[in-house]
C-alpha atoms as a PDB file:
ATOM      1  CA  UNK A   1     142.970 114.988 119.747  1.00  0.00           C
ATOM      2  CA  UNK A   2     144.782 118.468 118.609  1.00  0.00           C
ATOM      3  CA  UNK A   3     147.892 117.493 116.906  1.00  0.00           C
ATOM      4  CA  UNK A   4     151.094 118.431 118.955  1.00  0.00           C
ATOM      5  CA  UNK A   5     152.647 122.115 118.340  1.00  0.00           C
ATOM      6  CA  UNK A   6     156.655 123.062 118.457  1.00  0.00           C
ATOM      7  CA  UNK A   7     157.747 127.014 118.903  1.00  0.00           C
ATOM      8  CA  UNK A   8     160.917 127.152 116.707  1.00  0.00           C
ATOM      9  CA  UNK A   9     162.795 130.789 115.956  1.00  0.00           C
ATOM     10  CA  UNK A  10     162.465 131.821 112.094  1.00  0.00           C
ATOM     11  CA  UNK A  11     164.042 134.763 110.850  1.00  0.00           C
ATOM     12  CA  UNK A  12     162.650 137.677 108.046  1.00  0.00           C
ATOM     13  CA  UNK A  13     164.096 141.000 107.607  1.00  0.00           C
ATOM     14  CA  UNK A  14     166.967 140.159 109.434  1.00  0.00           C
ATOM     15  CA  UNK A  15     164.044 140.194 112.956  1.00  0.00           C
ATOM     16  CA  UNK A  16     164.013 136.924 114.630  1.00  0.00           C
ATOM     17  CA  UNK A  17     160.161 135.654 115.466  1.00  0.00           C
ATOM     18  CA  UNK A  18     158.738 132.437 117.604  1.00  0.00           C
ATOM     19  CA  UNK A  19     156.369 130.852 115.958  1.00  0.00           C
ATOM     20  CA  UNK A  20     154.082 127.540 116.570  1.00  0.00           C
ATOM     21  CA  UNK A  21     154.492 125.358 114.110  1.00  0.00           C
ATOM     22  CA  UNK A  22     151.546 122.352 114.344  1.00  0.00           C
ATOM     23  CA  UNK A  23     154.310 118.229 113.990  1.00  0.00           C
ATOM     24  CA  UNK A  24     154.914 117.565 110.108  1.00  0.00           C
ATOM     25  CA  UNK A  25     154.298 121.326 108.663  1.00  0.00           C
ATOM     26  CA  UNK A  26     157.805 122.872 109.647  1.00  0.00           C
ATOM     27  CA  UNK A  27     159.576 122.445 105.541  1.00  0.00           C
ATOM     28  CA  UNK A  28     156.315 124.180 104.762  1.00  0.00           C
ATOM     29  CA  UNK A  29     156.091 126.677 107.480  1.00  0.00           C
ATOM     30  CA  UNK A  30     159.807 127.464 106.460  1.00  0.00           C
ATOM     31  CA  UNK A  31     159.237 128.101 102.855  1.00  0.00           C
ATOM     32  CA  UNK A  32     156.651 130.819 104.014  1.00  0.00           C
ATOM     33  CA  UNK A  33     159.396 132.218 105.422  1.00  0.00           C
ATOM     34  CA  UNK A  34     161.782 132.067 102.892  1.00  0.00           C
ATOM     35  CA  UNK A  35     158.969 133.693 100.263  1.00  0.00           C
ATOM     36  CA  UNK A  36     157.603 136.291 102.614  1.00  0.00           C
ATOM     37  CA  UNK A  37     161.345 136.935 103.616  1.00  0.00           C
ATOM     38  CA  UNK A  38     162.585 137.575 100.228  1.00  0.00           C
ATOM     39  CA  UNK A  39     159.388 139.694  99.117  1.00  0.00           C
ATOM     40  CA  UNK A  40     159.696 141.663 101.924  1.00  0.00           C
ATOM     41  CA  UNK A  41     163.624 142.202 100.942  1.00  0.00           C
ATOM     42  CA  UNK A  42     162.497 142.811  97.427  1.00  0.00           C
ATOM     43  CA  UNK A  43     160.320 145.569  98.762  1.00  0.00           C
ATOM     44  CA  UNK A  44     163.539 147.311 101.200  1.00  0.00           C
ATOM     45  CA  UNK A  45     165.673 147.076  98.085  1.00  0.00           C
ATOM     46  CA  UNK A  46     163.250 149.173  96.337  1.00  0.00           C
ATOM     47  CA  UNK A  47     163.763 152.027  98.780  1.00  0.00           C
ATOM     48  CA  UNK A  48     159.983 153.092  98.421  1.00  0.00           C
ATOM     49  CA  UNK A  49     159.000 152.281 101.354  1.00  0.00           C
ATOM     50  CA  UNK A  50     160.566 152.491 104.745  1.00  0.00           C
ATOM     51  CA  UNK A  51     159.733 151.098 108.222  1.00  0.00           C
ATOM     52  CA  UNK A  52     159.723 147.470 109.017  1.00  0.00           C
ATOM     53  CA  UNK A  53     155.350 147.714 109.460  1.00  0.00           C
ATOM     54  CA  UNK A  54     154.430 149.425 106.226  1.00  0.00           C
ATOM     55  CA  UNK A  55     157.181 146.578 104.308  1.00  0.00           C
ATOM     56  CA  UNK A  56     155.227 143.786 105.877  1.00  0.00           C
ATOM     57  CA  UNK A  57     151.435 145.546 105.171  1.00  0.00           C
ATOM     58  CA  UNK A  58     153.205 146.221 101.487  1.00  0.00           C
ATOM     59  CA  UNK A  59     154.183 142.675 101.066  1.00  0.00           C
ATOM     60  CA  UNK A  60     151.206 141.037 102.564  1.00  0.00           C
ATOM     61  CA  UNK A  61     149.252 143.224  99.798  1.00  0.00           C
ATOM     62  CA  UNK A  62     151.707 141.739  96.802  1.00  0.00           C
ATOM     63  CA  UNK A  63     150.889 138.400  98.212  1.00  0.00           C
ATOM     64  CA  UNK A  64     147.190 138.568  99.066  1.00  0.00           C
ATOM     65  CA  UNK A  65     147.267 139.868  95.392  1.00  0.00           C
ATOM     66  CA  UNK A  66     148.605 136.994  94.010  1.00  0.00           C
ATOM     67  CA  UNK A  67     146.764 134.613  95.916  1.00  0.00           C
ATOM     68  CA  UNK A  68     143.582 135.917  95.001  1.00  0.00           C
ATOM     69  CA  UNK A  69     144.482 136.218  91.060  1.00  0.00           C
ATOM     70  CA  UNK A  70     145.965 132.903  91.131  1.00  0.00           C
ATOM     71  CA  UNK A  71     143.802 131.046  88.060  1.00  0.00           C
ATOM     72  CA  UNK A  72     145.201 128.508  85.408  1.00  0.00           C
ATOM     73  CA  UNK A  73     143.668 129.782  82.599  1.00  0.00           C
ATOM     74  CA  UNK A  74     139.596 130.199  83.334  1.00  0.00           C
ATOM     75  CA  UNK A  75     139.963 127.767  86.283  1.00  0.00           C
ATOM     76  CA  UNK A  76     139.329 129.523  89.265  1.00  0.00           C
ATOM     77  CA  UNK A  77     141.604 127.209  92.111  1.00  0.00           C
ATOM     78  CA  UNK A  78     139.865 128.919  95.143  1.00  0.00           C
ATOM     79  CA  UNK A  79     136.435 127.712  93.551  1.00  0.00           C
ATOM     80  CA  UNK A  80     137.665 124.622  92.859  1.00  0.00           C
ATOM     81  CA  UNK A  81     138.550 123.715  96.301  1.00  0.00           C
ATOM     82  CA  UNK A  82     135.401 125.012  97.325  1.00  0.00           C
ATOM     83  CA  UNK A  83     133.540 122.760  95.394  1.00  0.00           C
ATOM     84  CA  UNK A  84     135.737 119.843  96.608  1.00  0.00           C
ATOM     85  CA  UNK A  85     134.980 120.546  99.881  1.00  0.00           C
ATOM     86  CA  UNK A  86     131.311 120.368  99.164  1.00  0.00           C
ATOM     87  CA  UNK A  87     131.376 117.222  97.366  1.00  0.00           C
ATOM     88  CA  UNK A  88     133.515 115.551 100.049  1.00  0.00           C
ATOM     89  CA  UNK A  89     130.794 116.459 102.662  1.00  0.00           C
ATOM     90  CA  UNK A  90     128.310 115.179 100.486  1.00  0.00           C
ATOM     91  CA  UNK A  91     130.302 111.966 100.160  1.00  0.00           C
ATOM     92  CA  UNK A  92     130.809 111.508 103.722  1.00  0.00           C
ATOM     93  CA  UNK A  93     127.133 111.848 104.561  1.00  0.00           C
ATOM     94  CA  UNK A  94     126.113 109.458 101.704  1.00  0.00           C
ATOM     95  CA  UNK A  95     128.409 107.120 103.212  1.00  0.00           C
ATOM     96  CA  UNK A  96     128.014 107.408 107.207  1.00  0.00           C
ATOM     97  CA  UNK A  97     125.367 104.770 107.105  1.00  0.00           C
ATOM     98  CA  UNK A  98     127.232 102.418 105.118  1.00  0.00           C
ATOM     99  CA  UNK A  99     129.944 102.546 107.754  1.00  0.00           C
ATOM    100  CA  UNK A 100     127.524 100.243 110.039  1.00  0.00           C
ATOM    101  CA  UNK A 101     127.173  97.828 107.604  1.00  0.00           C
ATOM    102  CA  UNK A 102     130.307  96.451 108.047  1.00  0.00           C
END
């Protein structure tokens, strides 16, 4: 069953949006805002680049950078998570048929 979804009103760049937001991932939803919000504000400030579409494309850019460069030392966190993934797969295959024994 798909988990029930609320529309609530956030706010960046001063531009109100509607936005679905899926029960129990609103306080994270709304830090998104707050952080995509302030770089986009950090990015006005600068006056080097105008119009409300090029900020956004500029900040998704900063933040699609950090994402991606995102490492703790050598450790890779997107890789990481990839191999979790795998190995949970893995697990629940391995134990499917054990859930008939009980």
């Amino acid at each position: 069953m798909a988990e029930a979804a609320e529309t609530i009103e956030v706010t960046i760049l001063g531009r109100p949006y509607r936005v679905s937001c899926k029960e129990g991932e609103r306080e994270a939803l709304m830090r998104a805002v707050a952080y995509l919000d302030a770089k986009m504000s950090e990015i006005k400030q600068s006056g080097k680049v105008t119009g409300t579409d090029r900020i956004a494309v500029m900040a998704a850019l900063n933040i699609a950078h950090e994402l991606l460069s995102m490492k703790l030392g050598d450790f890779d966190i997107g890789e990481a998570k990839r191999r979790i993934r795998a190995i949970e797969a893995k697990l629940d295959a391995a134990l499917a048929p054990q859930e008939k024994l009980f």
